[in-house]
N, C-alpha and C. Protein backbone atom coordinates (compact mmCIF):
# COMPACT_ATOMS: atom_id res chain seq x y z
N UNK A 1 -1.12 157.52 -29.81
CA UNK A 1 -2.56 157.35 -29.73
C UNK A 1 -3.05 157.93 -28.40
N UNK A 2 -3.69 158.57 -28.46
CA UNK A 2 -4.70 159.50 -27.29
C UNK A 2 -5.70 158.62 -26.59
N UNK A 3 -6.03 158.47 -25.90
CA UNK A 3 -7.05 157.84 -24.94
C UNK A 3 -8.29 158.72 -24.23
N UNK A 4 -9.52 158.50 -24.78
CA UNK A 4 -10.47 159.41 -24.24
C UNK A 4 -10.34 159.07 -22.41
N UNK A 5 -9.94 159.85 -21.84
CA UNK A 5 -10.44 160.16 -20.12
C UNK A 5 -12.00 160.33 -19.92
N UNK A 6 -12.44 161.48 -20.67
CA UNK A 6 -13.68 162.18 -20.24
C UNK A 6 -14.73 161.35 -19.90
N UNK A 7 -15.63 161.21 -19.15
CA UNK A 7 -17.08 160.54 -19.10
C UNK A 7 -16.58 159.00 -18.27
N UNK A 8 -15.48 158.84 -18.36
CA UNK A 8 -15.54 157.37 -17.83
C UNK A 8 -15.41 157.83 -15.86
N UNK A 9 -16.39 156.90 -15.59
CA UNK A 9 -16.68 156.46 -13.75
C UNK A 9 -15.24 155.73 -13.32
N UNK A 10 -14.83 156.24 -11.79
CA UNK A 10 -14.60 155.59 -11.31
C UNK A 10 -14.48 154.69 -10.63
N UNK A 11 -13.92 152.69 -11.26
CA UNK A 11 -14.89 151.85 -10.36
C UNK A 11 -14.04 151.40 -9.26
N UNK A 12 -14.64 151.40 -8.00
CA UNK A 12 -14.37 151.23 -7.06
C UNK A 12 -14.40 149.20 -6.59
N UNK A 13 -13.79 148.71 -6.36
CA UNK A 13 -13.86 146.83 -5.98
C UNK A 13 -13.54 146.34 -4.83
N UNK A 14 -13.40 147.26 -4.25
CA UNK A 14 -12.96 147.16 -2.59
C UNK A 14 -13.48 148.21 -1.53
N UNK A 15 -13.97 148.51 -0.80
CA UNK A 15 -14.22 149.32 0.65
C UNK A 15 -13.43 148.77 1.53
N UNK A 16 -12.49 149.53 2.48
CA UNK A 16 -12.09 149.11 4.04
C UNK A 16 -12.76 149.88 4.98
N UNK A 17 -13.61 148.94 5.43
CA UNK A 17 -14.20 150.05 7.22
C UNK A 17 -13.68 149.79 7.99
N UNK A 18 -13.28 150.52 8.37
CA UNK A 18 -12.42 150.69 10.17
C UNK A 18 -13.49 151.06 10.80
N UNK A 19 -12.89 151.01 12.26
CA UNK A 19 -13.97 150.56 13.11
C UNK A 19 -14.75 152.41 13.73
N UNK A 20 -15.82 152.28 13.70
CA UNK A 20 -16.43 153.66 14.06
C UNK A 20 -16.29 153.77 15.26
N UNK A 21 -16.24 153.16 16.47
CA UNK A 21 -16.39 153.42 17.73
C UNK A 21 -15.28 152.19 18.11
N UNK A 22 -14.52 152.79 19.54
CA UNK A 22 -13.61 152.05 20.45
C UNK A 22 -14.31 151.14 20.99
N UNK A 23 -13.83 149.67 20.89
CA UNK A 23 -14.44 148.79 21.76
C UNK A 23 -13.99 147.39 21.94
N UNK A 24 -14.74 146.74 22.18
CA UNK A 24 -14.58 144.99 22.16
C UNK A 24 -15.79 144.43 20.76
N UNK A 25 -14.85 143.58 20.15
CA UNK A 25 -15.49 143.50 18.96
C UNK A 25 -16.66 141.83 19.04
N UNK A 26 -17.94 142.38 18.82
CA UNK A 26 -18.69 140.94 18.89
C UNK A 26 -19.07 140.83 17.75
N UNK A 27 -19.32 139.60 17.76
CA UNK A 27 -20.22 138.90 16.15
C UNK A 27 -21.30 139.38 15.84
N UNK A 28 -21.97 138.78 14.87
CA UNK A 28 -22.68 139.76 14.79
C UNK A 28 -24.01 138.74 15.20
N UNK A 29 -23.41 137.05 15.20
CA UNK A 29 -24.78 136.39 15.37
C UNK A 29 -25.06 136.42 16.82
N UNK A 30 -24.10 137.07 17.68
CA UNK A 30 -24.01 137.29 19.26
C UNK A 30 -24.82 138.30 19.64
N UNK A 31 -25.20 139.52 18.75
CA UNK A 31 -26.09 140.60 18.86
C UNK A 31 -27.52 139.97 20.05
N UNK A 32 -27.85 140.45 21.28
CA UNK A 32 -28.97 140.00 21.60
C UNK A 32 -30.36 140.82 20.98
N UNK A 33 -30.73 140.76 20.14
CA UNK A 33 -31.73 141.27 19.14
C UNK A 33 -31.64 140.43 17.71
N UNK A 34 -32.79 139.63 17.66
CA UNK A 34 -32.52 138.84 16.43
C UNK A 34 -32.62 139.80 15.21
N UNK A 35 -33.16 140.83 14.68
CA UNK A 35 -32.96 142.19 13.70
C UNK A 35 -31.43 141.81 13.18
N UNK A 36 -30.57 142.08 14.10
CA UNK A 36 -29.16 141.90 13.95
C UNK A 36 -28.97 140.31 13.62
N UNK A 37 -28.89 139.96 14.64
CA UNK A 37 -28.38 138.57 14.81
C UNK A 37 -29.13 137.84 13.52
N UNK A 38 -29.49 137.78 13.05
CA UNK A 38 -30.47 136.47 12.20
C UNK A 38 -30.11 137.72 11.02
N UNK A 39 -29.34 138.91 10.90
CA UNK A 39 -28.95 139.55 9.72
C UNK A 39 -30.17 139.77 9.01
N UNK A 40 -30.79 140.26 9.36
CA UNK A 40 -32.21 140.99 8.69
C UNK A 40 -32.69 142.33 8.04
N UNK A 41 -30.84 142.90 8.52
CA UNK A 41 -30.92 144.44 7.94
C UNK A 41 -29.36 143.95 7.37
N UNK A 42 -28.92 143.00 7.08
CA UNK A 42 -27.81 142.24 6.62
C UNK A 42 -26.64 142.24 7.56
N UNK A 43 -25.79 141.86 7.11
CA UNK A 43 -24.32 141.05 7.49
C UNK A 43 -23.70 142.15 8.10
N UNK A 44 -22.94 141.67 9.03
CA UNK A 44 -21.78 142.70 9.60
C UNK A 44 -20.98 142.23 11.05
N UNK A 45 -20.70 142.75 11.66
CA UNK A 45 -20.21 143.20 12.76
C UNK A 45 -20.82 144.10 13.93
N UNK A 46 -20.30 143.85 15.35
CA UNK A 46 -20.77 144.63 15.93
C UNK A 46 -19.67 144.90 17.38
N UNK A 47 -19.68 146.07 17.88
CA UNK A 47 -18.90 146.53 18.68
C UNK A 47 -19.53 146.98 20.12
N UNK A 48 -19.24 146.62 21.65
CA UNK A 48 -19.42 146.78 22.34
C UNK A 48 -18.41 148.03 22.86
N UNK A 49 -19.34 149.62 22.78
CA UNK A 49 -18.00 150.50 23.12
C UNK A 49 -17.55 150.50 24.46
N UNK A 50 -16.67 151.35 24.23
CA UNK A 50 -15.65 151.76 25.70
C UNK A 50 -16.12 153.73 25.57
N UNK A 51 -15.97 153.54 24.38
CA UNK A 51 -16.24 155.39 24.32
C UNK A 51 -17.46 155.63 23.46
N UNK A 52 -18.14 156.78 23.93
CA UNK A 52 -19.52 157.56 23.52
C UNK A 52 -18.80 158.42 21.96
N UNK A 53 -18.06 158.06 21.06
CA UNK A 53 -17.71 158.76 19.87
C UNK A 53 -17.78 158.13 18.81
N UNK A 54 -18.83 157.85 17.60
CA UNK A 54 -18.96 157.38 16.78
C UNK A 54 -18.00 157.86 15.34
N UNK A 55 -17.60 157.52 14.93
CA UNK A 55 -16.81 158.20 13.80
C UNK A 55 -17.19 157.55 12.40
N UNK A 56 -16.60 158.49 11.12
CA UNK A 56 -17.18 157.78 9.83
C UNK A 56 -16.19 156.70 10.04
N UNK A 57 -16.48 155.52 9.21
CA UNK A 57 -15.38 154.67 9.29
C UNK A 57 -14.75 154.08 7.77
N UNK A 58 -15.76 155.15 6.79
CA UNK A 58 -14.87 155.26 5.44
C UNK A 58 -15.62 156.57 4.51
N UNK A 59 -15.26 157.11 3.21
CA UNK A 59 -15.05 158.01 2.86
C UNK A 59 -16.29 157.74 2.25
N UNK A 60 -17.78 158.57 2.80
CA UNK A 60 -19.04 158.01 2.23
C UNK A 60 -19.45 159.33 1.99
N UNK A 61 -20.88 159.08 1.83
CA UNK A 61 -22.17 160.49 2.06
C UNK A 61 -22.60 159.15 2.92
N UNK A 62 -23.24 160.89 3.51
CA UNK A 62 -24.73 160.63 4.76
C UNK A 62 -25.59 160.35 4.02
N UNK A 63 -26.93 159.01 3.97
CA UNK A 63 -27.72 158.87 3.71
C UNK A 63 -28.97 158.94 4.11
N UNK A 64 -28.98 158.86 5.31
CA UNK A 64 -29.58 158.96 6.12
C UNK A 64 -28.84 159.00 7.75
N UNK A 65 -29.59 160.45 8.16
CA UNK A 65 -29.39 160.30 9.77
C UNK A 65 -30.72 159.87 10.50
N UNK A 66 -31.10 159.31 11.48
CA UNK A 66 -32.59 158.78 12.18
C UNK A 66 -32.66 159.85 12.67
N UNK A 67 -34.16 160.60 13.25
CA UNK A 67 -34.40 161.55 13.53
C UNK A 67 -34.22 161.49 14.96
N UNK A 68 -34.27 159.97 15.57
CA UNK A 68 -33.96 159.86 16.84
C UNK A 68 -32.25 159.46 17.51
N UNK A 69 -31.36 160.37 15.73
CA UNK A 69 -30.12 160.43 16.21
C UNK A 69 -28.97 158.61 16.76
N UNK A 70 -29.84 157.53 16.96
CA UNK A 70 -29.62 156.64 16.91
C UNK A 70 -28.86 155.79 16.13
N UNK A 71 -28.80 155.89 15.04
CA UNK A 71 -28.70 154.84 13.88
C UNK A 71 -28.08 156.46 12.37
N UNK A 72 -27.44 155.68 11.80
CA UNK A 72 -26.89 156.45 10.44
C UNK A 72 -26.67 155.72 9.52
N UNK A 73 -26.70 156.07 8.31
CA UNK A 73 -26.23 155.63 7.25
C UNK A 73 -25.82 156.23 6.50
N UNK A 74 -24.69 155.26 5.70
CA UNK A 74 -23.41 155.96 5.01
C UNK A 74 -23.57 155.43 3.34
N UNK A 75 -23.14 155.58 2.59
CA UNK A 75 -22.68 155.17 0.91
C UNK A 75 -21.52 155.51 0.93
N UNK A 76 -20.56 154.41 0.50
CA UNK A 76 -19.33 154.46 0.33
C UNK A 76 -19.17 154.91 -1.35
N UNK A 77 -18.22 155.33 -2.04
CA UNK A 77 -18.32 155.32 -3.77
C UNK A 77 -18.59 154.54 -4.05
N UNK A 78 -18.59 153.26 -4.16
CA UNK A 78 -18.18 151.75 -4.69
C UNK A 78 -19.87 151.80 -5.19
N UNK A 79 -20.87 152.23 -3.78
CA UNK A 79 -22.17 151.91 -3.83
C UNK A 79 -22.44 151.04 -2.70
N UNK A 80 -21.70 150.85 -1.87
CA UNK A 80 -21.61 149.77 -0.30
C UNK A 80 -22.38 150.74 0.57
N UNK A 81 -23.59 150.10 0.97
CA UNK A 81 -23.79 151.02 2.02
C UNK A 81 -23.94 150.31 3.46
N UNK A 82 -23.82 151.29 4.23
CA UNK A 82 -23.34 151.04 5.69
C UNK A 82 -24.15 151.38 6.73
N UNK A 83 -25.04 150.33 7.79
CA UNK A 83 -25.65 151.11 8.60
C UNK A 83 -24.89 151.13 10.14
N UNK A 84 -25.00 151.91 10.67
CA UNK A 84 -24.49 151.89 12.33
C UNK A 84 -25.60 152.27 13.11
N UNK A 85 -26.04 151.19 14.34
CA UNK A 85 -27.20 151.36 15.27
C UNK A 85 -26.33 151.46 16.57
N UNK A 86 -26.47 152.40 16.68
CA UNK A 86 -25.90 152.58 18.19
C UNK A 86 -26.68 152.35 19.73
N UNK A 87 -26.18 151.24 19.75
CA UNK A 87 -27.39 150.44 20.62
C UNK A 87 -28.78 149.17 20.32
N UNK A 88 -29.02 149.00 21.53
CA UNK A 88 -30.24 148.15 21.23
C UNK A 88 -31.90 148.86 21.68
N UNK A 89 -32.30 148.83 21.20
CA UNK A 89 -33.83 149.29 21.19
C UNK A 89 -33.34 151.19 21.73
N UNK A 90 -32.52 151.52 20.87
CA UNK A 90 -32.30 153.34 21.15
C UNK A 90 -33.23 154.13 20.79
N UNK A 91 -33.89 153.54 19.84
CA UNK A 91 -34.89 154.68 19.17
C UNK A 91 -35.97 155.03 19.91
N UNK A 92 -35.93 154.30 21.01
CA UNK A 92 -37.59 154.46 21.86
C UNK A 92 -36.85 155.82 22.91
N UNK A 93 -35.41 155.98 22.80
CA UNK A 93 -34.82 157.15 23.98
C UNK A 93 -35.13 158.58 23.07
N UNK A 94 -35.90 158.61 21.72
CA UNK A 94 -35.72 159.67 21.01
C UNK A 94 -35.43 160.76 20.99
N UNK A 95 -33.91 160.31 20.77
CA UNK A 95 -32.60 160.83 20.21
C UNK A 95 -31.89 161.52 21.69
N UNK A 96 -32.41 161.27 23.05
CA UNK A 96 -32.00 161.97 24.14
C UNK A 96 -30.71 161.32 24.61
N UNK A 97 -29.81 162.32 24.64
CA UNK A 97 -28.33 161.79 25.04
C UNK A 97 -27.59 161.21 24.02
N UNK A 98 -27.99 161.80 22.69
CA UNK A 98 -27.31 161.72 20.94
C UNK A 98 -27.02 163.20 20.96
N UNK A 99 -25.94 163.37 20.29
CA UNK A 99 -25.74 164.79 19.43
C UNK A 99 -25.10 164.39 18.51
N UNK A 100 -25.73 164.33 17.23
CA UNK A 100 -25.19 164.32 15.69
C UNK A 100 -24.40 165.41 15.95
N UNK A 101 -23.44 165.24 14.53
CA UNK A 101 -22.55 166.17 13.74
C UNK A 101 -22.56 166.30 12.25
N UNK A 102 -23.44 165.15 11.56
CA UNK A 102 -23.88 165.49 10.29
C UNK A 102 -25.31 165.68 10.09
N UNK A 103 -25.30 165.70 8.63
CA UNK A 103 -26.83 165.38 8.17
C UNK A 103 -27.03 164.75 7.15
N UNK A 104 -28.11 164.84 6.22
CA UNK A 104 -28.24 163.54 5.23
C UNK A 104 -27.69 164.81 4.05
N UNK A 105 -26.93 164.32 3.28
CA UNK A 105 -26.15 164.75 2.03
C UNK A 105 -24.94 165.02 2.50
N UNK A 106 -24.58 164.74 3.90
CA UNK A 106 -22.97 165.49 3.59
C UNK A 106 -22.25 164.79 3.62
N UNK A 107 -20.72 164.81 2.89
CA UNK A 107 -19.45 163.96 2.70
C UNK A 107 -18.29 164.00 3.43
N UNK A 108 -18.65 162.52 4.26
CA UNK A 108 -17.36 162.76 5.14
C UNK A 108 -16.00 161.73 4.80
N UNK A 109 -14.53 161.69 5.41
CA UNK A 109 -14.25 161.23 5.25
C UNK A 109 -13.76 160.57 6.63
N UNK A 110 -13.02 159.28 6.29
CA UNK A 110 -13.20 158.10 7.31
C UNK A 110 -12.51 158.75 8.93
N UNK A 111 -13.28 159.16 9.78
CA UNK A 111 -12.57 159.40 11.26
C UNK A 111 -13.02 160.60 11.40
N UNK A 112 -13.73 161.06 10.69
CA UNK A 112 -14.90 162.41 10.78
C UNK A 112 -16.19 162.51 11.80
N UNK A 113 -16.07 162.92 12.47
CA UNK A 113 -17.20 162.67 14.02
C UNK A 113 -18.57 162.74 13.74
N UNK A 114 -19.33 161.68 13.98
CA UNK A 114 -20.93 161.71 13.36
C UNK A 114 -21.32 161.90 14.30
N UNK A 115 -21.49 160.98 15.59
CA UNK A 115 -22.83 160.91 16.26
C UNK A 115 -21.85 160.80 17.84
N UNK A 116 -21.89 161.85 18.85
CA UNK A 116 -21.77 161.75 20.16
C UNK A 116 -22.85 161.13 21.33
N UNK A 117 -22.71 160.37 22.14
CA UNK A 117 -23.74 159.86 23.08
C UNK A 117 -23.19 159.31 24.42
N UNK A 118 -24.23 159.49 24.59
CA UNK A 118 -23.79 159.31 26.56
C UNK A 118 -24.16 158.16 27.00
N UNK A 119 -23.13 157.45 27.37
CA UNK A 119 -22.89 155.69 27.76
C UNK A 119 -23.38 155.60 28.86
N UNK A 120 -23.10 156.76 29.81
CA UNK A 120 -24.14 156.04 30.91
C UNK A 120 -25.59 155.73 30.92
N UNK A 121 -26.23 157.41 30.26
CA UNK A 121 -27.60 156.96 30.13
C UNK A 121 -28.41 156.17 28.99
N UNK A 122 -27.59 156.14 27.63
CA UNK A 122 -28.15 154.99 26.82
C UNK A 122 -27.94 153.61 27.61
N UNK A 123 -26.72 153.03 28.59
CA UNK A 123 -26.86 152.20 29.15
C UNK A 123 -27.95 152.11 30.46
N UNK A 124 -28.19 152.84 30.44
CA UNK A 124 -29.52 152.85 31.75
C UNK A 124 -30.59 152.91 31.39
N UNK A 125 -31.08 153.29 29.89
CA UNK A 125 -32.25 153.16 29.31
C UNK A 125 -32.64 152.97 27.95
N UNK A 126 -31.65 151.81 27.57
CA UNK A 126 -31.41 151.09 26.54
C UNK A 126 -30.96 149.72 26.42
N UNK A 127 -31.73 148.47 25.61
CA UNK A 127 -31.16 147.27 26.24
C UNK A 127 -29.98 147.15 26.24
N UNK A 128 -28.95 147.52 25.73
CA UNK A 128 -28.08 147.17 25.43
C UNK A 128 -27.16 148.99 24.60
N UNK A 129 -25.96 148.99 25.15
CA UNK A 129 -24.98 149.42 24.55
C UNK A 129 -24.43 148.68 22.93
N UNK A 130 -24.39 147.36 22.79
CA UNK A 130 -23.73 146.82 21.73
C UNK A 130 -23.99 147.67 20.21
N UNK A 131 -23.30 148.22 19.69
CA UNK A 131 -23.44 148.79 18.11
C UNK A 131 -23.41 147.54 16.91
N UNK A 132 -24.32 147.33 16.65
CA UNK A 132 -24.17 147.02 15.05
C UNK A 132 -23.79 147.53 14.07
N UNK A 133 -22.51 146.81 12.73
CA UNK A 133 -22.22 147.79 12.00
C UNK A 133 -22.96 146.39 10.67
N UNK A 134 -23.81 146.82 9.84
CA UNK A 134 -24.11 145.83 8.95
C UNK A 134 -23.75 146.78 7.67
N UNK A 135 -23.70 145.40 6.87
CA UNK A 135 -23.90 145.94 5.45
C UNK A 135 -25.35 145.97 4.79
N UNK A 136 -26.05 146.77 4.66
CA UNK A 136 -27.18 147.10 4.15
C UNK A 136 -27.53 146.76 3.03
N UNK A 137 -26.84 147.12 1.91
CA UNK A 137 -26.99 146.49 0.54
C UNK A 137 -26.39 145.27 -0.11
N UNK A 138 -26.58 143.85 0.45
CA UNK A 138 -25.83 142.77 0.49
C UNK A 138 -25.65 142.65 -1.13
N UNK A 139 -26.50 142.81 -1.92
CA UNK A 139 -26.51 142.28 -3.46
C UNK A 139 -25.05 143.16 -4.34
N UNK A 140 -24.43 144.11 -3.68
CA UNK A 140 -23.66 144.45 -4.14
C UNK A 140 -22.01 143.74 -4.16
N UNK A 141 -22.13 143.40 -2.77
CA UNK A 141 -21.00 142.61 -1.52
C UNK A 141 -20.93 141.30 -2.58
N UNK A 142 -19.59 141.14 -2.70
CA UNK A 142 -18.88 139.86 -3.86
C UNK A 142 -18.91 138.78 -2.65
N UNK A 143 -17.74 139.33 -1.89
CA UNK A 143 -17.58 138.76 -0.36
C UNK A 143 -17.09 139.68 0.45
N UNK A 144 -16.59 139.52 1.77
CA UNK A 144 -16.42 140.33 2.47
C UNK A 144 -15.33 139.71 3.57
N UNK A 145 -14.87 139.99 4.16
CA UNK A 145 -13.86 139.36 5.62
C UNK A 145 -14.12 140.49 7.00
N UNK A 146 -14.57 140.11 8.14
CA UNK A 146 -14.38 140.55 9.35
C UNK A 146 -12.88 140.50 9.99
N UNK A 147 -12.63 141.62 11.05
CA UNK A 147 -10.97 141.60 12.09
C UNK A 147 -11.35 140.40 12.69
N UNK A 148 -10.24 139.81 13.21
CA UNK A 148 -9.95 138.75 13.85
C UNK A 148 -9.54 139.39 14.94
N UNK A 149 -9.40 141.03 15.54
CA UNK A 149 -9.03 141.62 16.31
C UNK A 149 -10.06 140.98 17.54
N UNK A 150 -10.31 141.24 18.71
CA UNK A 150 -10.98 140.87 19.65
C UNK A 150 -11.12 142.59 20.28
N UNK A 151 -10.35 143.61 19.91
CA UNK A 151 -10.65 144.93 20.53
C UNK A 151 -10.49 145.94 19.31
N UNK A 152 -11.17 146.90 19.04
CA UNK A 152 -10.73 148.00 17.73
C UNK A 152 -10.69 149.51 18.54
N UNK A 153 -10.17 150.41 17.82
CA UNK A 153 -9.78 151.58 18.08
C UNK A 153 -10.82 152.65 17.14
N UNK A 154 -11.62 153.46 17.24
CA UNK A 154 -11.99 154.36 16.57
C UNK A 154 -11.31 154.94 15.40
N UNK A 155 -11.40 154.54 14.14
CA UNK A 155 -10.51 155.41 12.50
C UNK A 155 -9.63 155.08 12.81
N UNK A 156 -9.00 154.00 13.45
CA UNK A 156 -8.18 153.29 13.34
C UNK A 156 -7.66 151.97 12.44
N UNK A 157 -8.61 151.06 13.36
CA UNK A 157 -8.48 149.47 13.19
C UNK A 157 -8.95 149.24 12.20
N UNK A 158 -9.22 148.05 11.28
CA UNK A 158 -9.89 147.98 10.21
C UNK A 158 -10.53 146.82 10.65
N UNK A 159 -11.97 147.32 10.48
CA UNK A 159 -12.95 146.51 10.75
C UNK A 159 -13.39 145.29 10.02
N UNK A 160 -13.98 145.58 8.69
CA UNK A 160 -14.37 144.79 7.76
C UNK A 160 -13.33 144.78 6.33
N UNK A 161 -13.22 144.13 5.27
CA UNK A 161 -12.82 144.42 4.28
C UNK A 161 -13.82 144.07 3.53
N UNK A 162 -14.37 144.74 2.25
CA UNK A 162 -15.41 144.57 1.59
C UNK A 162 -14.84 144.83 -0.11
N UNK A 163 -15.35 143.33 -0.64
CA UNK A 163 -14.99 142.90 -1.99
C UNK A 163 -16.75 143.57 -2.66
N UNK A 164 -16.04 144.40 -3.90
CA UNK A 164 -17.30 144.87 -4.29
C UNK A 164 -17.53 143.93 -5.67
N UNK A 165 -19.17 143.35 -6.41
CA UNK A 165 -18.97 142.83 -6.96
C UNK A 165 -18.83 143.98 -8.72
């Protein structure tokens, strides 16, 4: 007996994000910006870097890049999508001391270089260095688990594990 292949999707029930940027890993209700903290752009994690190199941190499309280079978003297959704010109140530096490496439609895979920035001066004219990594589309998310790590490595570490429903 033969089995039709053709037309059927592949479903995806799991995402792993590793961590986009090197750092010390904070909560996310620790974020000083309630946006984050009170999860208002949803649930996640957040990383205090050591290094100015953002990386994909799973095998998505670009959904959006901010025009002020700040902030990105990803779609994983599954349909998980992913935002990363690099920083606190960055968007008012528009986009000075960011250099993207993508744009919106392209497919990267996890440890693929998005967004470069300069730690000294986003830290000198930005509240805060801390990155948020949330999950954006919560209604999809079954459940999810955060590292218990206290430090992550860039396309390394694994950040979150994400149960798709």
């Amino acid at each position: 007996m033969l089995k039709k292949l053709f037309g059927k999707k592949e479903v995806i029930k799991e995402e792993t994000i590793l961590a986009p940027l090197t750092g010390s890993v904070v909560q996310i209700e620790e974020v000083p910006d309630p946006v984050f903290s009170q999860r208002m752009l949803g649930d996640g994690i957040a990383i205090m870097p050591t290094d100015g190199t953002v990386v994909a941190p799973f095998e998505a499309e670009i959904v959006q890049v901010f025009p002020t280079k700040h902030a990105i978003g990803l779609r994983g297959k599954s349909g998980l999508e992913v935002l990363i704010h690099i920083g606190l109140e960055t968007v008012a530096l528009n986009g000075e001391g960011f250099e993207t490496f993508v744009q919106q439609g392209d497919k990267v895979s996890a440890g693929d270089k998005l967004v470069k920035f300069d730690m000294d001066y986003v830290n000198e004219n930005a509240n805060s260095l801390v990155t948020p990594i949330t999950l954006t589309n919560g209604e999809v998310v079954e459940n999810f688990t955060v590292t218990e790590e206290s430090s992550v490595v860039a396309g390394e570490t694994t950040l979150i594990r994400v149960k798709i429903k």
